[in-house]
C-alpha atoms as a PDB file:
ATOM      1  CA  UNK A   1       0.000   0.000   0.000  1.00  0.00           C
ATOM      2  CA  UNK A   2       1.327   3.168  -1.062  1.00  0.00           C
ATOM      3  CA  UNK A   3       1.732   6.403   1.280  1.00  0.00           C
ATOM      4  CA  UNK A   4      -0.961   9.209   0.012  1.00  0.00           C
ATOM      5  CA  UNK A   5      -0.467  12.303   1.677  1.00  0.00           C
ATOM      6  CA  UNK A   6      -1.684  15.692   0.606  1.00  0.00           C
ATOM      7  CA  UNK A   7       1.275  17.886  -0.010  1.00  0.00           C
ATOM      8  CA  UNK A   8       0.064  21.443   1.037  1.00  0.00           C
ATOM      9  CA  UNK A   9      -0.662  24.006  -2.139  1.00  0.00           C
ATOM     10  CA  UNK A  10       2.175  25.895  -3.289  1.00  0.00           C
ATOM     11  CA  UNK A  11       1.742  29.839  -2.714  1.00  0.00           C
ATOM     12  CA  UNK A  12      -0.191  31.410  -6.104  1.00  0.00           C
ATOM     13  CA  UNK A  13       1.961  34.378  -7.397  1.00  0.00           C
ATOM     14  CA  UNK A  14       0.269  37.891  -6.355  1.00  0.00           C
ATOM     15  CA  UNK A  15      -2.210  39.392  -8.875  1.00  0.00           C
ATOM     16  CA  UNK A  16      -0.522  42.529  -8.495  1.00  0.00           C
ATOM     17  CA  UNK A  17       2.781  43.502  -8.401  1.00  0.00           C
ATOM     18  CA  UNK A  18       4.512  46.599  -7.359  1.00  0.00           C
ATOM     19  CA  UNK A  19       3.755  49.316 -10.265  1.00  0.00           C
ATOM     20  CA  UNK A  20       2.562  46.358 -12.465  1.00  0.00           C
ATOM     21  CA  UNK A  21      -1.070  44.786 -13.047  1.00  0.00           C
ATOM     22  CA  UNK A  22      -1.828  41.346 -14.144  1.00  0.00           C
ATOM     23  CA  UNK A  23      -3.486  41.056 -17.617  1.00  0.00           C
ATOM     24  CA  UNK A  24      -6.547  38.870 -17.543  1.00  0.00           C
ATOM     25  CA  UNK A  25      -5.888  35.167 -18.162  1.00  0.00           C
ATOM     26  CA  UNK A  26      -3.078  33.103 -17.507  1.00  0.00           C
ATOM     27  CA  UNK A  27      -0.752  35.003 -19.903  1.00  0.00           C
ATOM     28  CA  UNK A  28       2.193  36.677 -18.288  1.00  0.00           C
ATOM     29  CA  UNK A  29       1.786  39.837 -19.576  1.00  0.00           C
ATOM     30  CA  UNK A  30       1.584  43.201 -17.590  1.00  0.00           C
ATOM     31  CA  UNK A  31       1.083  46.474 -18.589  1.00  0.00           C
ATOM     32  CA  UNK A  32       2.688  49.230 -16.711  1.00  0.00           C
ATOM     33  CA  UNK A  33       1.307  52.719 -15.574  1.00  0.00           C
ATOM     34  CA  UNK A  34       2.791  54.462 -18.020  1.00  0.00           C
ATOM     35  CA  UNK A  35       1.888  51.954 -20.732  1.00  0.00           C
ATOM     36  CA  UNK A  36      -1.567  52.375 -19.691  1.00  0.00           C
ATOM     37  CA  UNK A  37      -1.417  55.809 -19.237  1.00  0.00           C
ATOM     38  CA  UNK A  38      -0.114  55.835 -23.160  1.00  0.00           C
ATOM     39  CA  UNK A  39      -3.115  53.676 -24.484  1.00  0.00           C
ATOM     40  CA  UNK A  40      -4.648  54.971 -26.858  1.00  0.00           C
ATOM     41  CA  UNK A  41      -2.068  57.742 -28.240  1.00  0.00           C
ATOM     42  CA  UNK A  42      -4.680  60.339 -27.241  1.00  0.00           C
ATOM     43  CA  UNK A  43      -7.311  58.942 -29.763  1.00  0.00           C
ATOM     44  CA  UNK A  44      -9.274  56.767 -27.644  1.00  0.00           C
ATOM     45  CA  UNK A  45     -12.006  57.801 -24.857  1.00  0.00           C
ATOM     46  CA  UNK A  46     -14.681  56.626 -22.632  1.00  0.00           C
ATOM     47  CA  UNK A  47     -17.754  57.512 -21.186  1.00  0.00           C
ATOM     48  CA  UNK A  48     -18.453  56.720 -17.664  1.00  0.00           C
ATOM     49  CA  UNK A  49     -22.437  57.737 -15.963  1.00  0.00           C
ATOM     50  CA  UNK A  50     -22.067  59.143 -12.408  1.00  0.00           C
ATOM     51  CA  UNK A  51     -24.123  60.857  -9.724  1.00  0.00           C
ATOM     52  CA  UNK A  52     -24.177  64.424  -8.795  1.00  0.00           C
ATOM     53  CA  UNK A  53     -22.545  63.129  -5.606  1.00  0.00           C
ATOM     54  CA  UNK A  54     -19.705  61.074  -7.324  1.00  0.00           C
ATOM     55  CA  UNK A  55     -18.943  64.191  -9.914  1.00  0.00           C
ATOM     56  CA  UNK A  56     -18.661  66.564  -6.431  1.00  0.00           C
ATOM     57  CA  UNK A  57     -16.214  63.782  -5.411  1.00  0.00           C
ATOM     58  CA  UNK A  58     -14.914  63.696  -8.493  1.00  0.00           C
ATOM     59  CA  UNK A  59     -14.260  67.455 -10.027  1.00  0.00           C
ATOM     60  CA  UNK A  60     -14.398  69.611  -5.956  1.00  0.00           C
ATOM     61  CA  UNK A  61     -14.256  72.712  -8.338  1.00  0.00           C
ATOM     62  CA  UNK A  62     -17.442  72.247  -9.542  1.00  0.00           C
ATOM     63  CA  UNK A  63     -19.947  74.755  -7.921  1.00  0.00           C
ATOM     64  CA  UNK A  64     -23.283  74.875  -7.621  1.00  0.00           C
ATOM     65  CA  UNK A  65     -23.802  71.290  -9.126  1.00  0.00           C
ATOM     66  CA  UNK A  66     -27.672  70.452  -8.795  1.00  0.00           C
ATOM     67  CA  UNK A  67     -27.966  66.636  -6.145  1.00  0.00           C
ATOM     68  CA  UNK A  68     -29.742  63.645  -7.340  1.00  0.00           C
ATOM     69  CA  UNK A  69     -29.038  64.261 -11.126  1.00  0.00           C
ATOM     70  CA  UNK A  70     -27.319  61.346 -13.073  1.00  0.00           C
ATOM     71  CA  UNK A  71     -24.439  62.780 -15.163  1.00  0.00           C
ATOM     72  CA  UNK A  72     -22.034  62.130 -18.089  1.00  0.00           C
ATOM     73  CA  UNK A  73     -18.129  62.235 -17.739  1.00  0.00           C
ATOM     74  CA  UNK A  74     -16.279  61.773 -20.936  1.00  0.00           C
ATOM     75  CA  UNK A  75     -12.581  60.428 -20.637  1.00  0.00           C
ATOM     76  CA  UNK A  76      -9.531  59.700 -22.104  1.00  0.00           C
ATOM     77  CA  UNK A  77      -8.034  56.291 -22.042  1.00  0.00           C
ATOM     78  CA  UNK A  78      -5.479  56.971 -19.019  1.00  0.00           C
ATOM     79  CA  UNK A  79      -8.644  58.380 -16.825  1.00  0.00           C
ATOM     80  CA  UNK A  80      -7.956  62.274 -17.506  1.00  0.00           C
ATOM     81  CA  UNK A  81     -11.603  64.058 -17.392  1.00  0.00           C
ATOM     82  CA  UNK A  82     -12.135  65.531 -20.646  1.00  0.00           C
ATOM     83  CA  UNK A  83     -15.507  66.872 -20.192  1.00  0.00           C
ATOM     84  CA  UNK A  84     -18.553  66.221 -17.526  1.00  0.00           C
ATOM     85  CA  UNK A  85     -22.509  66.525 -19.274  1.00  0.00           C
ATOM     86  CA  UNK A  86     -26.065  65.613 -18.553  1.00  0.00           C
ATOM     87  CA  UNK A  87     -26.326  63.557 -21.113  1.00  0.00           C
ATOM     88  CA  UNK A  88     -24.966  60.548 -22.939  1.00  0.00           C
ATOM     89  CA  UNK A  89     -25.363  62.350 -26.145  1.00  0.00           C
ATOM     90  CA  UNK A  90     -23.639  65.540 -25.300  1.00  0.00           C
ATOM     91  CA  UNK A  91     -20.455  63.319 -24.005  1.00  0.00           C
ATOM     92  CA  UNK A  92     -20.351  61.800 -27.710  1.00  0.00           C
ATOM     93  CA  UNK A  93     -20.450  64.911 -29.486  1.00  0.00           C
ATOM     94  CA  UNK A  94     -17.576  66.287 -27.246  1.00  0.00           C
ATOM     95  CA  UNK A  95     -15.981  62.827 -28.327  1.00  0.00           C
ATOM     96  CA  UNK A  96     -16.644  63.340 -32.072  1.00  0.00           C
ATOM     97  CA  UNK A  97     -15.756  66.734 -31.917  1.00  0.00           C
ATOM     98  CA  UNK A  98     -12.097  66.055 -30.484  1.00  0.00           C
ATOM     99  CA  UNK A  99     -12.372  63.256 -32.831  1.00  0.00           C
ATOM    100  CA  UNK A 100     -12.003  60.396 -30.051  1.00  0.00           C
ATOM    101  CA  UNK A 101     -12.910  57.018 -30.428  1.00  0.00           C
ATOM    102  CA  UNK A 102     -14.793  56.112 -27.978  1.00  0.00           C
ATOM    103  CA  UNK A 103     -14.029  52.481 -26.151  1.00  0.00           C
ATOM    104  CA  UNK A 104     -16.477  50.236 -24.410  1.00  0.00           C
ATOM    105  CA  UNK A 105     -16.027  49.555 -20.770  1.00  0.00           C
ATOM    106  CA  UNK A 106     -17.039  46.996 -18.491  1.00  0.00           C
END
């Protein structure tokens, strides 16, 4: 009869590193801040929808910002705002007009 003992799991490598994020999957690629911060070249956007409350969080300079209105902040790909509407519409024509593609986000 053969000994079968459990040998105890090895220690999974940390999703995230110091200055470096995982890519999904089981590749081992990461991307970098910078490199993230460079996606896109300065042709690629997004739209995110926010509360009145998240945008005060958001942009403090803001004054006089109506509460309980859902809002429209437009982008770029490393995060910087580009421009904050109430409406999803608006926040594609400030895309178009800076001629942005705009990326879907999840």
């Amino acid at each position: 009869m053969q000994n079968t003992r459990k040998r105890p799991n090895a220690k999974r490598p940390s999703a995230r590193r110091a200055g470096t994020i995982r890519a999904i999957g089981h590749r081992k690629s990461f991307v970098t801040e910078l490199e993230l911060a460079r996606l896109g070249d300065g042709q690629v956007a997004y739209i995110k929808s926010m509360t009145s409350a998240e945008a005060r969080r958001m942009f403090p300079s803001i004054k006089g910002l109506p509460r309980g209105i859902d809002l429209f902040a437009l982008h770029a790909a490393d995060g910087t705002p580009i421009a904050l509407t109430d409406s999803r519409q608006a926040a594609v024509g400030h895309a178009l007009d800076g001629e942005l593609e705009i990326a879907s986000v999840h």
